[in-house]
Protein backbone atom coordinates (compact mmCIF):
# COMPACT_ATOMS: atom_id res chain seq x y z
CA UNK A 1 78.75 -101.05 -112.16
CA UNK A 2 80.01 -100.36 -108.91
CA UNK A 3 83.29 -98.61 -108.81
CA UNK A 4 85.46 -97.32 -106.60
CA UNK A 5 85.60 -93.77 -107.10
CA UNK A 6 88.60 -92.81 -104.60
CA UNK A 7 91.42 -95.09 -103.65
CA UNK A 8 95.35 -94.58 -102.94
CA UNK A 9 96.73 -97.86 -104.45
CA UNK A 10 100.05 -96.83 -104.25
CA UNK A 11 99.99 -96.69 -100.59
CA UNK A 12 98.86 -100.38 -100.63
CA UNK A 13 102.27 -101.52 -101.95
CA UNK A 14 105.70 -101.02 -100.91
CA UNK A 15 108.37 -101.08 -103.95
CA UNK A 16 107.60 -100.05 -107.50
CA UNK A 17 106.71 -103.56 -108.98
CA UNK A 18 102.91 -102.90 -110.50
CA UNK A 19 102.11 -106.97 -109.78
CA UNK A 20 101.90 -106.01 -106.27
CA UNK A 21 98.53 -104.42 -106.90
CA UNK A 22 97.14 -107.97 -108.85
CA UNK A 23 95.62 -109.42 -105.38
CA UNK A 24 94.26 -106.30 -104.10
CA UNK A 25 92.57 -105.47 -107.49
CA UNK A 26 91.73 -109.12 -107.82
CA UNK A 27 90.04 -109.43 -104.60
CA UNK A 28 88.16 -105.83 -105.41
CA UNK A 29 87.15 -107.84 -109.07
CA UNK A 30 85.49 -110.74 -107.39
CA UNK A 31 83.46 -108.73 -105.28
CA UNK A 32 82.09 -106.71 -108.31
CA UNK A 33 84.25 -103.60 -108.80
CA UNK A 34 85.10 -102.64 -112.38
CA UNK A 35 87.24 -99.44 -112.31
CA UNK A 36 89.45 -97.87 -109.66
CA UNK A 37 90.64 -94.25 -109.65
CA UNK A 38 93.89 -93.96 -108.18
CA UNK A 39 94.44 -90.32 -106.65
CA UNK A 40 97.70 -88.13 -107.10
CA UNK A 41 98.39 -86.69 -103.56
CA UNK A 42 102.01 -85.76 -103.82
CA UNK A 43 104.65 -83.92 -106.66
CA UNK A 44 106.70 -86.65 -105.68
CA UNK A 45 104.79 -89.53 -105.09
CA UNK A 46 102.74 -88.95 -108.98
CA UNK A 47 105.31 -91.38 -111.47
CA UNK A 48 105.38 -94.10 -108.92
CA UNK A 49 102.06 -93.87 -108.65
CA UNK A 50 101.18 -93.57 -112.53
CA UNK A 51 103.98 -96.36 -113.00
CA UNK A 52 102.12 -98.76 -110.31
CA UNK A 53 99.15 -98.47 -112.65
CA UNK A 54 100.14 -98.21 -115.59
CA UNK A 55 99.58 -102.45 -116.41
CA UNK A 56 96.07 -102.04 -115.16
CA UNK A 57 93.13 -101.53 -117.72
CA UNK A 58 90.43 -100.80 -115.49
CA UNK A 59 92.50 -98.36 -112.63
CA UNK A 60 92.64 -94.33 -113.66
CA UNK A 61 94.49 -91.62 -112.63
CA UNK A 62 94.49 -88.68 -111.79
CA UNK A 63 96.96 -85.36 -111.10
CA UNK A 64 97.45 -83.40 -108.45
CA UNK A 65 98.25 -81.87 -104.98
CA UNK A 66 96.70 -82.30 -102.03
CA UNK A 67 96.44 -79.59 -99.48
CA UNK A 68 98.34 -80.70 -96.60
CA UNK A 69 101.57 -81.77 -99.33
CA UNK A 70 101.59 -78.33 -100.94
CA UNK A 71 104.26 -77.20 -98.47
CA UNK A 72 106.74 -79.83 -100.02
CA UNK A 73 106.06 -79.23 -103.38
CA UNK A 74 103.66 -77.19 -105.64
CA UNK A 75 104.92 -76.44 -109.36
CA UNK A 76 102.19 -75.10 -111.21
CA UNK A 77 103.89 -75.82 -114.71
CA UNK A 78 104.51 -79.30 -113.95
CA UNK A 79 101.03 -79.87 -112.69
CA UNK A 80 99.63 -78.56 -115.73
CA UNK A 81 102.19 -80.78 -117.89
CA UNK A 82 101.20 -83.74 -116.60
CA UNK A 83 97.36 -83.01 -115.90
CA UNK A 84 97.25 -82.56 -119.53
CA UNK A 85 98.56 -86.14 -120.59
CA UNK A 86 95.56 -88.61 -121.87
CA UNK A 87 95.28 -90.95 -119.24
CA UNK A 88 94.73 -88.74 -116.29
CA UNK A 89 91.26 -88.16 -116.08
CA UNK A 90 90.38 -86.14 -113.41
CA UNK A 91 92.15 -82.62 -111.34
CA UNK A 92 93.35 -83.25 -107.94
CA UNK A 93 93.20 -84.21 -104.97
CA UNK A 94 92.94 -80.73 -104.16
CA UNK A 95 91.56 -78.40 -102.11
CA UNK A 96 91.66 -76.83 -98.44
CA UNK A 97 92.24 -78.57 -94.67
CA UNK A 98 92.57 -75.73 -92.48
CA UNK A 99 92.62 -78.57 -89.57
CA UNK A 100 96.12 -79.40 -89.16
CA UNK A 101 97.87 -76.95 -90.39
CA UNK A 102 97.10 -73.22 -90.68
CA UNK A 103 100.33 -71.76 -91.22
CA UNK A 104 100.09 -73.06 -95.00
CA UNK A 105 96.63 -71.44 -95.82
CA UNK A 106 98.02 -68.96 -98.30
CA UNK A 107 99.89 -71.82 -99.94
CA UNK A 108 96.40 -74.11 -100.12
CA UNK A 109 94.72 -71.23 -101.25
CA UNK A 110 97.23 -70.20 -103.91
CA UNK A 111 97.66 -74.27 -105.43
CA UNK A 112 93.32 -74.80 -105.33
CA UNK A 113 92.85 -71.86 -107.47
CA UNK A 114 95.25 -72.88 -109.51
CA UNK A 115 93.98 -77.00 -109.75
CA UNK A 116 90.43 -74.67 -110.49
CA UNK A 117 91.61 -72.66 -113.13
CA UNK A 118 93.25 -75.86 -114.60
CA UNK A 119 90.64 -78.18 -114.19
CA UNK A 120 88.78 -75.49 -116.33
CA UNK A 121 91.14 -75.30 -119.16
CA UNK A 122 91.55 -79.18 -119.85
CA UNK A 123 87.52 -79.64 -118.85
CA UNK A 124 88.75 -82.70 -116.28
CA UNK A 125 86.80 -83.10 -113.08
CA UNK A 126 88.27 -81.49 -109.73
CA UNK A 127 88.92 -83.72 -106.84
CA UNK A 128 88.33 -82.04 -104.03
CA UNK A 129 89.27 -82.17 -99.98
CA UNK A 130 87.87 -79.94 -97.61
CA UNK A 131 88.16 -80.48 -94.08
CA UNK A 132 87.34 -77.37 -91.50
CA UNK A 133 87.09 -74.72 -94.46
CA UNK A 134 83.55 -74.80 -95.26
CA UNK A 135 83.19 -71.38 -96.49
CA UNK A 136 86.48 -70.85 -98.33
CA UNK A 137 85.89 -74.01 -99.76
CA UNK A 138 82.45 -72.97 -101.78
CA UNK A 139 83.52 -69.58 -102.11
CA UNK A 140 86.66 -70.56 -103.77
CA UNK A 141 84.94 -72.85 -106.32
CA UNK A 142 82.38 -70.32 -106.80
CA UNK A 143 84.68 -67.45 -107.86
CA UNK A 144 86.83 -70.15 -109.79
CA UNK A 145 83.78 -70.73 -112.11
CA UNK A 146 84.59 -74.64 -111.18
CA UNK A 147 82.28 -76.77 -113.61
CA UNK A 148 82.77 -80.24 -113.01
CA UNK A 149 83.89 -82.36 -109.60
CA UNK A 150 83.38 -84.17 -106.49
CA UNK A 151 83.47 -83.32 -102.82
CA UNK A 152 85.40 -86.50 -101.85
CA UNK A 153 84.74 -88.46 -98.84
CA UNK A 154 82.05 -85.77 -97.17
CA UNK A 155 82.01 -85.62 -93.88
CA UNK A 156 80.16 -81.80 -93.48
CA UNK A 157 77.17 -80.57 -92.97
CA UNK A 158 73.72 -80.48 -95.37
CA UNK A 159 74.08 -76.47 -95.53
CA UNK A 160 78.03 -77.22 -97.43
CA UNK A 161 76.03 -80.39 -99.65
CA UNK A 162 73.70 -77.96 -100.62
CA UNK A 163 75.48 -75.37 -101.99
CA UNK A 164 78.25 -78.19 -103.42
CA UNK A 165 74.87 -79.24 -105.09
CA UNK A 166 73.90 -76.19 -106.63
CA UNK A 167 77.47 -75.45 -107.89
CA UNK A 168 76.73 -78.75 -110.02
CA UNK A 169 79.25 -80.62 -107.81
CA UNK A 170 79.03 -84.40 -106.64
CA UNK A 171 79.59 -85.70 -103.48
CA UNK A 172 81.17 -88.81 -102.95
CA UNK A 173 80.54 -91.36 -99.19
CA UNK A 174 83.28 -93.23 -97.93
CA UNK A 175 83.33 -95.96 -95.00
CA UNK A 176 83.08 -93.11 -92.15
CA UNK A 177 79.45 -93.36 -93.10
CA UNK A 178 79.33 -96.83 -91.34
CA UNK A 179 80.68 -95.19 -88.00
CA UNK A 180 79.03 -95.53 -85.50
CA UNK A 181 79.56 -91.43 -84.51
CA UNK A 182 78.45 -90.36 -88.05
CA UNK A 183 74.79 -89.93 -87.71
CA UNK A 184 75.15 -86.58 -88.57
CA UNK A 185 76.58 -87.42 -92.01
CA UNK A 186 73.60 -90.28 -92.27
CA UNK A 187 71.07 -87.69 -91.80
CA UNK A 188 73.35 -85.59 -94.56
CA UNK A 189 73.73 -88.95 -97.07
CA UNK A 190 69.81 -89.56 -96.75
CA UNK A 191 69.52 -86.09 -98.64
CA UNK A 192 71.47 -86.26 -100.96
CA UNK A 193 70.14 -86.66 -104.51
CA UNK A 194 70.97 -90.27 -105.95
CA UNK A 195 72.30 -88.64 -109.52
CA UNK A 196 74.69 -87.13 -107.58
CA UNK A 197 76.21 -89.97 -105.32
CA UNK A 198 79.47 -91.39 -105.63
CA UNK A 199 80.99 -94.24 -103.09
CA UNK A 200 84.98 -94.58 -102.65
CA UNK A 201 86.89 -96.41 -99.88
CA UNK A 202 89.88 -93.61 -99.65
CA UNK A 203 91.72 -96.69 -99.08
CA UNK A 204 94.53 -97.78 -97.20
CA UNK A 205 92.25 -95.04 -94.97
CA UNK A 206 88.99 -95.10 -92.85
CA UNK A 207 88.04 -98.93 -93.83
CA UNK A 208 84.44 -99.43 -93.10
CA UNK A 209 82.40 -101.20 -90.70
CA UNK A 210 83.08 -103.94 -90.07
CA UNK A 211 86.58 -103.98 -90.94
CA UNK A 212 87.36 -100.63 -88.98
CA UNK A 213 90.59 -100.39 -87.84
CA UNK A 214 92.27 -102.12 -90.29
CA UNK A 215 94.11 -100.97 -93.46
CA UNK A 216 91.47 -100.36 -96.28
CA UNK A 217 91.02 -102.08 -99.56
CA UNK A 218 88.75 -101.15 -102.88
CA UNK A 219 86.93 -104.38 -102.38
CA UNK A 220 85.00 -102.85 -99.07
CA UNK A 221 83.77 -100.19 -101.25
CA UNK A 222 81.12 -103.25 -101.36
CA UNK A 223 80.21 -102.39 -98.06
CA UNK A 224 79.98 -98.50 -98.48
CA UNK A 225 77.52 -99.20 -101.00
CA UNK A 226 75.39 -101.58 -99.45
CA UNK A 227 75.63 -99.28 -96.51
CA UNK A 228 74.48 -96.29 -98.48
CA UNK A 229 71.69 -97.89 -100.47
CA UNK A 230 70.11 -99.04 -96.90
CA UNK A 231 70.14 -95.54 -95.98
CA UNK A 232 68.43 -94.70 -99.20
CA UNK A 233 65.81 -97.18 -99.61
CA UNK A 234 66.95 -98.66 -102.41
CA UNK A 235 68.43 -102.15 -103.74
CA UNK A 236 71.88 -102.70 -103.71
CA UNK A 237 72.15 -103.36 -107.10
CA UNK A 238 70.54 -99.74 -107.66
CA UNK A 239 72.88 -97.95 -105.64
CA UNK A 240 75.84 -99.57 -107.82
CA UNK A 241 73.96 -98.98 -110.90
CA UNK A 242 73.46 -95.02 -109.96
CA UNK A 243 76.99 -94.40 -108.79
CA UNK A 244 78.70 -96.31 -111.62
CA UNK A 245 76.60 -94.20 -114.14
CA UNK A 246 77.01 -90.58 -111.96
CA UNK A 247 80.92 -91.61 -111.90
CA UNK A 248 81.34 -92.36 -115.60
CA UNK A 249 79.54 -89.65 -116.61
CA UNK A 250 81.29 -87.21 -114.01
CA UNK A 251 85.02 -88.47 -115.70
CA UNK A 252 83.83 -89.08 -118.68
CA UNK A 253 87.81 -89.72 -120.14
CA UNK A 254 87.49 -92.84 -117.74
């Protein structure tokens, strides 16, 4: 059951021909993956990216805005149109990343509350992206009465798991894990409870060891995994099972 939770297939392919995505998925297939779910980013990038897989049974979508593209374009209306179609299941990416740019946090602030209140109305799953906004981060989802959704690729402390935790949030490991700086986030991953686990490659991004350095693919998820169910003390093929049951329960329309 392993699946990869968190991927950008779009940004895999240049043009808008869907076929392009066969090998990559294939190669993902053969190494065990059976679902994909391909992340909205962008306003603008969303109907190529729907459109790219669209001919795909087993990749999802979802819809919405992450928080370092809100500053080119964050409709609320059309975010709620097109959240609200069938096939996407799941709210985001969304959140805050006070890292690179802080001269937009009234505009990150303003669009998560708004992917909150949304994710709330059509009960999908937030996808959410935090990066040097701890606090506002929980706070935010705490006053937004957010019910359902993952902390994607976690890279902060066991204090920020812990209270994702007890908001009823997931958190989902991707191939920084396998760094060899991350200790910090083993220590973190070692805690964490195995019902709540997901694994994702955020790929073309952060491919794992030992394929660092070059462009990601869903089929290293393989190695998140196995890299994650070492940490745990568990089989392989219990780590897959866990993840693939925590994910398909956690976006349930997948």
């Amino acid at each position: 059951m392993l699946i990869d939770s968190h991927c950008h297939l779009d940004r895999l392919v240049e043009g808008d021909d869907p076929q392009a995505l066969a090998p990559i998925l294939d190669q993902a297939r053969d190494r065990g993956v059976e679902q994909f779910l391909c992340v909205s980013v962008s306003q603008a990038g969303f109907e190529r990216m729907e459109a790219l897989a669209a001919p795909h049974q087993d990749v999802v979508i979802s819809c919405g805005i992450h928080p370092l593209d809100v500053q080119d374009g964050f409709d609320p209306d059309w975010l709620a149109d097109k959240a609200a179609q069938y096939h996407v299941v799941a709210i985001g990416e969304t959140g805050l990343d006070y890292y690179y740019n802080k001269d937009t946090i009234d505009l990150q602030q303003q669009a998560f509350a708004s992917h909150i209140e949304l994710s709330r109305r059509l009960n999908k799953p937030l996808i959410i992206h935090t990066r040097d906004a701890r606090e506002d981060t929980i706070a935010m989802l705490r006053d937004g009465q957010a019910e359902q959704g993952v902390l994607h690729c976690f890279t902060e402390n066991w204090a920020m798991a812990k209270a994702a935790l007890d908001l009823g949030l997931h958190i989902s490991i991707s191939g920084i894990v396998t760094f060899r700086n991350a200790e910090a986030l083993r220590d973190v991953v070692r805690k964490i409870p195995l019902d709540r686990l997901l694994v994702e490659t955020d790929s073309p991004y952060l491919a794992p060891v030992p394929y660092r350095g070059k462009t990601n693919q869903p089929a290293y998820v393989r190695e998140v995994a196995q890299f994650v169910a070492d940490l745990k003390g568990v089989r392989y093929e219990a780590l897959a099972q866990a993840t693939g049951e925590n994910y398909k329960k956690l976006f349930s329309l997948a």
